[in-house]
PDB file of N, CA and C in Angstrom:
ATOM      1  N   UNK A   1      -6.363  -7.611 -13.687  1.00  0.00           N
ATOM      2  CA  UNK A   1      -5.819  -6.268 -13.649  1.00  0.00           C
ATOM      3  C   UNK A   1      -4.999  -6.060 -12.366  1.00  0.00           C
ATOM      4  N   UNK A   2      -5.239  -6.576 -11.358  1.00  0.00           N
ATOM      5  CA  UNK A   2      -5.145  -6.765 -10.040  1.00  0.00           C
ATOM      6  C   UNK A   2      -3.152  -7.594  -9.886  1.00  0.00           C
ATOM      7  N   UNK A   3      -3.736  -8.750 -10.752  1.00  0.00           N
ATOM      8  CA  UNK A   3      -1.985  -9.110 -10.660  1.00  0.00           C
ATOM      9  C   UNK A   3      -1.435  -8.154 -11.722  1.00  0.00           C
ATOM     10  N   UNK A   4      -1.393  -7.813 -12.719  1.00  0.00           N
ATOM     11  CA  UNK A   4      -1.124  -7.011 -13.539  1.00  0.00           C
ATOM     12  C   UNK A   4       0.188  -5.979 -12.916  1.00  0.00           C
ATOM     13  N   UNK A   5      -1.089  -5.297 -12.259  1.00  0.00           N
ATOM     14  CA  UNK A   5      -0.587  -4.038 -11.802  1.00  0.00           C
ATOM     15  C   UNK A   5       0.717  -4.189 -10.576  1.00  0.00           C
ATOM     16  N   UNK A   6       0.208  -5.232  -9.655  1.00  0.00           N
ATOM     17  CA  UNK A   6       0.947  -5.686  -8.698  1.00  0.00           C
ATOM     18  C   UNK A   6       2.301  -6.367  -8.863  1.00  0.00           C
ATOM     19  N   UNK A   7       2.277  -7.207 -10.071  1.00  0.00           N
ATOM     20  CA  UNK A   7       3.174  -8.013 -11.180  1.00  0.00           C
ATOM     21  C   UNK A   7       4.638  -6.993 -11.164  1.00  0.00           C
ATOM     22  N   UNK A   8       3.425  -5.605 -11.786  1.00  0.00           N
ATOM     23  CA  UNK A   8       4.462  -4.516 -12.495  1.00  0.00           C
ATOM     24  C   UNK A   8       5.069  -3.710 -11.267  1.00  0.00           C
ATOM     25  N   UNK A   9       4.587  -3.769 -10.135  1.00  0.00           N
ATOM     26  CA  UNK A   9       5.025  -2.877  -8.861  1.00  0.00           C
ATOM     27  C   UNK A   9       6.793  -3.856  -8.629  1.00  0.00           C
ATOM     28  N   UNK A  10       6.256  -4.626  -8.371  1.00  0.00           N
ATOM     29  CA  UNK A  10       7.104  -6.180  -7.492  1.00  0.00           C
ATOM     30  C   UNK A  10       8.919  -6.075  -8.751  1.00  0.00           C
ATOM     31  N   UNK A  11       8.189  -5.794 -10.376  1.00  0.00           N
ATOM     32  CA  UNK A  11       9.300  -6.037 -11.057  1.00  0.00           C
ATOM     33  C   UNK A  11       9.773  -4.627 -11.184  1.00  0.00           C
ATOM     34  N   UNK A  12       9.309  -3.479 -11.100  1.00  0.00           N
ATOM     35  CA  UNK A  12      10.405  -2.205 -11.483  1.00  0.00           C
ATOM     36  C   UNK A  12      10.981  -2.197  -9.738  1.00  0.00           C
ATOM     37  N   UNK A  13      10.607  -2.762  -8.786  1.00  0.00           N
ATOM     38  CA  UNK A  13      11.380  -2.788  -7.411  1.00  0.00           C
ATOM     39  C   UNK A  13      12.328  -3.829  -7.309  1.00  0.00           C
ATOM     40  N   UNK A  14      12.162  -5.020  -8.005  1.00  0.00           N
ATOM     41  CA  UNK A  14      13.594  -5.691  -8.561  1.00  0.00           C
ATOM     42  C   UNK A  14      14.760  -4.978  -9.382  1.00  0.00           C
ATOM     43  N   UNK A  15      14.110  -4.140 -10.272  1.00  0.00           N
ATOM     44  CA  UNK A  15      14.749  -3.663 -10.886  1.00  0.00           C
ATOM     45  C   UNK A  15      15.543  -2.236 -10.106  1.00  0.00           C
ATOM     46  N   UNK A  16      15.678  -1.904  -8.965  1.00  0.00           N
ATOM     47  CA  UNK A  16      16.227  -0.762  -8.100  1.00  0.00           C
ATOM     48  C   UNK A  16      17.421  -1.427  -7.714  1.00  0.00           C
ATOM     49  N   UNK A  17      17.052  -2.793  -7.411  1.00  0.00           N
ATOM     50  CA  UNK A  17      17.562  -3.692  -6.589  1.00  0.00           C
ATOM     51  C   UNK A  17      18.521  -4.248  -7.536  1.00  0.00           C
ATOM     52  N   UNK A  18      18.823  -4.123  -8.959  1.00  0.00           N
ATOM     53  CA  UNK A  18      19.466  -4.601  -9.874  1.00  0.00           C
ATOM     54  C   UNK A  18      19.564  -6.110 -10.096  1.00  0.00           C
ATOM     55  N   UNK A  19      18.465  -6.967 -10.077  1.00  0.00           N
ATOM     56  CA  UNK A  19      18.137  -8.073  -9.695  1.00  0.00           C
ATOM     57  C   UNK A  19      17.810  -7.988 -11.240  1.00  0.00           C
ATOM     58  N   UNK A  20      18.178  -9.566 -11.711  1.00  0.00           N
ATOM     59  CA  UNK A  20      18.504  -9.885 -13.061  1.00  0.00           C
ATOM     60  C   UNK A  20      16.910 -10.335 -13.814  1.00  0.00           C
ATOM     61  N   UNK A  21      15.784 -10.869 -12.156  1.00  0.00           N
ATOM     62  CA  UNK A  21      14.973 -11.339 -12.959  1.00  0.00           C
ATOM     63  C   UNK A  21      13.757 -10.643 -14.172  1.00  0.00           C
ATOM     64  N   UNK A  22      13.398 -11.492 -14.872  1.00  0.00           N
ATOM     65  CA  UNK A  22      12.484 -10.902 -15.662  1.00  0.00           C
ATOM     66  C   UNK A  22      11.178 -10.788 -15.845  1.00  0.00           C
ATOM     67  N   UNK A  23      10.196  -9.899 -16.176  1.00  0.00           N
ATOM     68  CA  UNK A  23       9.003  -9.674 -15.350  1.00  0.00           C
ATOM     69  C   UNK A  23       8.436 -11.100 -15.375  1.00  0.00           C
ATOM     70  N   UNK A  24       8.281 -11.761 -16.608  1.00  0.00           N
ATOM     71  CA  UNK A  24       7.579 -13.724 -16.393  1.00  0.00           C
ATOM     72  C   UNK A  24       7.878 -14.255 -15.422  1.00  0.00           C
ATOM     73  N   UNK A  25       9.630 -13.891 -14.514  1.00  0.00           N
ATOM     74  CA  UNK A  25       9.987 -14.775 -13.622  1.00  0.00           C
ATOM     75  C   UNK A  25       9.036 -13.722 -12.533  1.00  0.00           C
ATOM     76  N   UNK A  26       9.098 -12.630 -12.140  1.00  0.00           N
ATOM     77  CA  UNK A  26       8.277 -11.961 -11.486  1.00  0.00           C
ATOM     78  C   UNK A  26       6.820 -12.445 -10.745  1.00  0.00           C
ATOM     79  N   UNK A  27       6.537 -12.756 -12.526  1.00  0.00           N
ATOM     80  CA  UNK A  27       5.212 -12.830 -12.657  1.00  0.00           C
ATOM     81  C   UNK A  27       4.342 -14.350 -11.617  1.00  0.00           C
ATOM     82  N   UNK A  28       6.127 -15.628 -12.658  1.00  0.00           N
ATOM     83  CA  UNK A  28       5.659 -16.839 -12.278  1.00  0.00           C
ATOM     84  C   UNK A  28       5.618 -17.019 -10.486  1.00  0.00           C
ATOM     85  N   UNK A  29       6.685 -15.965 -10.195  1.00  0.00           N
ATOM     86  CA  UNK A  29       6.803 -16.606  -8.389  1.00  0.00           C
ATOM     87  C   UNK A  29       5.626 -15.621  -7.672  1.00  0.00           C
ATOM     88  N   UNK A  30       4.742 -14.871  -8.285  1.00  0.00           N
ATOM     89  CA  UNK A  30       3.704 -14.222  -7.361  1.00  0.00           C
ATOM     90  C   UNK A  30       2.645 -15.432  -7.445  1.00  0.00           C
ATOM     91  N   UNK A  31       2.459 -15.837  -8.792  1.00  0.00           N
ATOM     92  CA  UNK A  31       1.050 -16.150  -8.902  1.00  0.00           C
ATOM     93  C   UNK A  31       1.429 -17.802  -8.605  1.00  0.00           C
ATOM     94  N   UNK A  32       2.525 -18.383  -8.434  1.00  0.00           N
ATOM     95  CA  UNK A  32       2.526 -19.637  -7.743  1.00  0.00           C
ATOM     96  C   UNK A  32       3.838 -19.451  -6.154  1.00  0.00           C
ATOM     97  N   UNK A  33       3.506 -18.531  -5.582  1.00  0.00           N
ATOM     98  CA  UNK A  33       4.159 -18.563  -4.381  1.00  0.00           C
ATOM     99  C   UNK A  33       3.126 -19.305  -3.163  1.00  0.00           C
ATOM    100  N   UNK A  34       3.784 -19.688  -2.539  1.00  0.00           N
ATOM    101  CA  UNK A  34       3.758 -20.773  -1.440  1.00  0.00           C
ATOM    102  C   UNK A  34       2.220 -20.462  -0.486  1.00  0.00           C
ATOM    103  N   UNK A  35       1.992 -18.990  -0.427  1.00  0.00           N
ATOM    104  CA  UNK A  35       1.069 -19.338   0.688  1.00  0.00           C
ATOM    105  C   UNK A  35      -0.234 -18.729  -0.156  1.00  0.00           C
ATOM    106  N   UNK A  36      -0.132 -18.822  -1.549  1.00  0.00           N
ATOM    107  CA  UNK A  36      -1.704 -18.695  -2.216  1.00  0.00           C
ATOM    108  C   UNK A  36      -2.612 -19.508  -1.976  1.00  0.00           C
ATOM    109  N   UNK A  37      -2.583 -20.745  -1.538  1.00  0.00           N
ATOM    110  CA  UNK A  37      -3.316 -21.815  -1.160  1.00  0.00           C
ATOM    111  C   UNK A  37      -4.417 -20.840  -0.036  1.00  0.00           C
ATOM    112  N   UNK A  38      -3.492 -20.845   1.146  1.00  0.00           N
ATOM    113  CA  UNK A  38      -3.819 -20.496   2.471  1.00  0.00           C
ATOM    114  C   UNK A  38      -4.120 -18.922   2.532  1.00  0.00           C
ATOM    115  N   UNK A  39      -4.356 -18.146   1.393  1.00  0.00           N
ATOM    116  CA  UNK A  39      -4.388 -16.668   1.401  1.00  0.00           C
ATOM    117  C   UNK A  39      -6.051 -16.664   0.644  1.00  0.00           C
ATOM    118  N   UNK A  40      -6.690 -17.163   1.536  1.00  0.00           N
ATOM    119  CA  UNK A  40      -8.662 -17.143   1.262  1.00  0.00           C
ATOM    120  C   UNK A  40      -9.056 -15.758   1.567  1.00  0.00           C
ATOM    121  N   UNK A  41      -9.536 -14.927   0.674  1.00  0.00           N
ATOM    122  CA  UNK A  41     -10.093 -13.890   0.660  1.00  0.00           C
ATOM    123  C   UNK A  41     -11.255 -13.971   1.046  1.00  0.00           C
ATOM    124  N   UNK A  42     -12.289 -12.560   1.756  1.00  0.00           N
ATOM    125  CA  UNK A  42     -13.282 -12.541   2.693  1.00  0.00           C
ATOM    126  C   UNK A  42     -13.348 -11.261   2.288  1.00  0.00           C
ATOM    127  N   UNK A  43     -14.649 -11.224   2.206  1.00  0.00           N
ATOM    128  CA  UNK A  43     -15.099  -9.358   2.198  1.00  0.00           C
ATOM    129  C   UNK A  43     -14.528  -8.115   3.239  1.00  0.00           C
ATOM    130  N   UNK A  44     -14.105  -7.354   2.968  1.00  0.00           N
ATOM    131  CA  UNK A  44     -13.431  -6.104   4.212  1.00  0.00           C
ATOM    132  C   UNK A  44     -14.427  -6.169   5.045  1.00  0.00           C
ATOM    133  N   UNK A  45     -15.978  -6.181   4.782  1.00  0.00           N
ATOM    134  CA  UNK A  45     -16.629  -6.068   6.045  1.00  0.00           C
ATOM    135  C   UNK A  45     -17.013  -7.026   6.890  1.00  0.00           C
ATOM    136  N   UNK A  46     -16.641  -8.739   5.967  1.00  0.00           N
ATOM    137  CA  UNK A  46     -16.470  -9.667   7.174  1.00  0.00           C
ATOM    138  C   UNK A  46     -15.721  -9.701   8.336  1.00  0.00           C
ATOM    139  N   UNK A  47     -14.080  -8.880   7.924  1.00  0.00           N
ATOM    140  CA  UNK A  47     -13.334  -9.345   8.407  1.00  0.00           C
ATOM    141  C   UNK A  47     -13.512  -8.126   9.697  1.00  0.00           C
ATOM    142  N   UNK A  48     -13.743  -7.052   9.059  1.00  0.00           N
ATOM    143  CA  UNK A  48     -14.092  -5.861  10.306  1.00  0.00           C
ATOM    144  C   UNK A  48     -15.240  -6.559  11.319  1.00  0.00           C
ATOM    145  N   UNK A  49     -16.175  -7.267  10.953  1.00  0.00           N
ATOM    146  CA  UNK A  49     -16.900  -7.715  11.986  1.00  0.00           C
ATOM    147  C   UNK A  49     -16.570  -8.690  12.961  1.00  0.00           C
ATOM    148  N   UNK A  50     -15.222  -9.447  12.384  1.00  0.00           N
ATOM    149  CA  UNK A  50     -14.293 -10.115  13.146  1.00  0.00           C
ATOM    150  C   UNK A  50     -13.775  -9.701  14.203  1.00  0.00           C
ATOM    151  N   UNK A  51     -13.241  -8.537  13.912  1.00  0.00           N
ATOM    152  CA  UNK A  51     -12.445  -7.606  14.622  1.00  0.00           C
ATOM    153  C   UNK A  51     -13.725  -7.108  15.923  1.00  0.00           C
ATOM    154  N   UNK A  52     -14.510  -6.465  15.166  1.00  0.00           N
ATOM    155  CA  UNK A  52     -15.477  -6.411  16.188  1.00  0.00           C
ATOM    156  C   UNK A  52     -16.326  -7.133  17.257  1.00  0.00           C
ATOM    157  N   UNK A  53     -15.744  -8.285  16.895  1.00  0.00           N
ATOM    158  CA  UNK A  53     -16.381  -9.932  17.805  1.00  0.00           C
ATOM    159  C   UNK A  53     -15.509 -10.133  18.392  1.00  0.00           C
ATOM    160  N   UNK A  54     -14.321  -9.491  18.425  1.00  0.00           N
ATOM    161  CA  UNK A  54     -13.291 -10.144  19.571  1.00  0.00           C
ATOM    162  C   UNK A  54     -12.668  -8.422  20.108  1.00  0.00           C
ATOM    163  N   UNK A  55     -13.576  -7.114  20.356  1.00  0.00           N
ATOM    164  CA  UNK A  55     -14.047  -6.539  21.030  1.00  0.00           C
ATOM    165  C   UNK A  55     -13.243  -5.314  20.261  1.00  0.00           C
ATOM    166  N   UNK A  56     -12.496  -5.340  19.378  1.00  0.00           N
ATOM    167  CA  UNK A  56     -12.506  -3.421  18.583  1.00  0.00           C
ATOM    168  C   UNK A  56     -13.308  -2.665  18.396  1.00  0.00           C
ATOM    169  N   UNK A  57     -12.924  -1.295  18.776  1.00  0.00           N
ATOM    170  CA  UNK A  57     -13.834  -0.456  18.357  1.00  0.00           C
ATOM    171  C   UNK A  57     -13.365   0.591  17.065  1.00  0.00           C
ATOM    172  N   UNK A  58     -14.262   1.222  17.005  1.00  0.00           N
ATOM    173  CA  UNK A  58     -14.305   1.893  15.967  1.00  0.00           C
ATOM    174  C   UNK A  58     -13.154   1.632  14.645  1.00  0.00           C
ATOM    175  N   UNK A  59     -13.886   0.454  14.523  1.00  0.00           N
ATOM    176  CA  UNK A  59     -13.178  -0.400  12.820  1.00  0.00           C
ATOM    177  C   UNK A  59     -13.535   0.240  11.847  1.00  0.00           C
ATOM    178  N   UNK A  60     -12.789   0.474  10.897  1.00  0.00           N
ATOM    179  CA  UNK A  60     -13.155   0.353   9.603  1.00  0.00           C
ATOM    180  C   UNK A  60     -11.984   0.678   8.636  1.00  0.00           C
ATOM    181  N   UNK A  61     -12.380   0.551   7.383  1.00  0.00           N
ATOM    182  CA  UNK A  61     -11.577  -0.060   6.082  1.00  0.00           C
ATOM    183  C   UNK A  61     -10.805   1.626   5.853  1.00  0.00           C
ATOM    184  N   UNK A  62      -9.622   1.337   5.626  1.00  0.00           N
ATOM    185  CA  UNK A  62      -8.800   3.033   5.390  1.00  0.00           C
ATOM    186  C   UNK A  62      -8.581   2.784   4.389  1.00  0.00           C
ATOM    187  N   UNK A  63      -8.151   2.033   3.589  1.00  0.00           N
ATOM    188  CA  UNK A  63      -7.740   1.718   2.394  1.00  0.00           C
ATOM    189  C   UNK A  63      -7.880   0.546   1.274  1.00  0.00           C
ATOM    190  N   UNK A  64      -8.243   1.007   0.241  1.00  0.00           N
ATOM    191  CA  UNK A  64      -8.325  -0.278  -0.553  1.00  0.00           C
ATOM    192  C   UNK A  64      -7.870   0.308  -1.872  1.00  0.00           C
ATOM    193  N   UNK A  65      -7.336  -1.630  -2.660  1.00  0.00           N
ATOM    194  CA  UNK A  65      -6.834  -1.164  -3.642  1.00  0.00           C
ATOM    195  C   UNK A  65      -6.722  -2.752  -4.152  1.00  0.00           C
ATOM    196  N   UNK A  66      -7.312  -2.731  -5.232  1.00  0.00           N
ATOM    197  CA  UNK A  66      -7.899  -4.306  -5.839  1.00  0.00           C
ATOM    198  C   UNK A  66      -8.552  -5.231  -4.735  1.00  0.00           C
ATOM    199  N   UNK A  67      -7.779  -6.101  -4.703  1.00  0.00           N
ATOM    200  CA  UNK A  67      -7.990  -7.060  -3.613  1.00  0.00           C
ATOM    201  C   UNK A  67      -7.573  -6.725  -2.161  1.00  0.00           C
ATOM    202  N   UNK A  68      -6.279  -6.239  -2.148  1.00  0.00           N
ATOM    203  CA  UNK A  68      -5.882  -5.652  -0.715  1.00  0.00           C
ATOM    204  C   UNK A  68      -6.437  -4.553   0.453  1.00  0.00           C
ATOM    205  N   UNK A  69      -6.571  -4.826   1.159  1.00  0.00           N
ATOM    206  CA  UNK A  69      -7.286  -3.606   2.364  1.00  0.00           C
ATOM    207  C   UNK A  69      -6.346  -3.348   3.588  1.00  0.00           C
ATOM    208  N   UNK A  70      -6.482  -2.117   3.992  1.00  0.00           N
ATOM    209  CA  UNK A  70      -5.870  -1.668   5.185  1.00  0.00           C
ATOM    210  C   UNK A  70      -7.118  -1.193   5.979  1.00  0.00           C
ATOM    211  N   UNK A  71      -7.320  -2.600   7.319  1.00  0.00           N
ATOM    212  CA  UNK A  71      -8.345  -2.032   8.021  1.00  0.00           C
ATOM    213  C   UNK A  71      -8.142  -2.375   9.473  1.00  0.00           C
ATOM    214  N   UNK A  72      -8.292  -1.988  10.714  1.00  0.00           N
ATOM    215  CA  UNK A  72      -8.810  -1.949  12.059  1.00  0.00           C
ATOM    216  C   UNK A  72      -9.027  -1.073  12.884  1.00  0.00           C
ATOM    217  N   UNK A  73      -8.733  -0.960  13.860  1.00  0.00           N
ATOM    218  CA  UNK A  73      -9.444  -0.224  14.872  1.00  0.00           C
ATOM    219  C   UNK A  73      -8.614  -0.432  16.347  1.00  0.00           C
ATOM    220  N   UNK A  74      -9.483   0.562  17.525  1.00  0.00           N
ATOM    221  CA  UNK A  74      -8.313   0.614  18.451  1.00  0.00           C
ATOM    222  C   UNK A  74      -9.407  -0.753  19.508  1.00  0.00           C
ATOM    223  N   UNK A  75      -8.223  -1.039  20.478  1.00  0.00           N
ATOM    224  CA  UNK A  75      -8.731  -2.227  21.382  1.00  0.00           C
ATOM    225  C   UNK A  75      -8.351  -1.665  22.515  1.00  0.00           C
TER     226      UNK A  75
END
């Protein structure tokens, strides 16, 4: 649901852009682009405790939405 939705964001913003491709081509360069290998997902609250081990304070998650998060804090 997650690429889905994201799929459909990526292709009506090609489409502003008057860019010829079509949502499959859309589709094919998200879900085999270059740094999916190296893009290892971790729970929001691992990564806030990260943050907090290398001395932030008052962390936490502002936003979420499938897989993606908007989170830190001030240093």
């Amino acid at each position: 649901m997650f690429n889905d939705t994201l799929v459909d964001a990526i292709y009506a913003w090609h489409q502003t852009q008057d860019d010829v491709l079509s949502r499959e081509e859309v589709g094919q360069r998200f879900v085999y682009r270059e740094d999916k290998k190296a893009n290892i997902l971790a729970p929001v609250e691992v990564q806030c405790d990260w943050l907090r081990a290398i001395g932030f304070q008052q962390v936490d998650c502002f936003f979420k939405f499938f897989e993606l998060a908007v989170f830190g804090g001030i240093r």
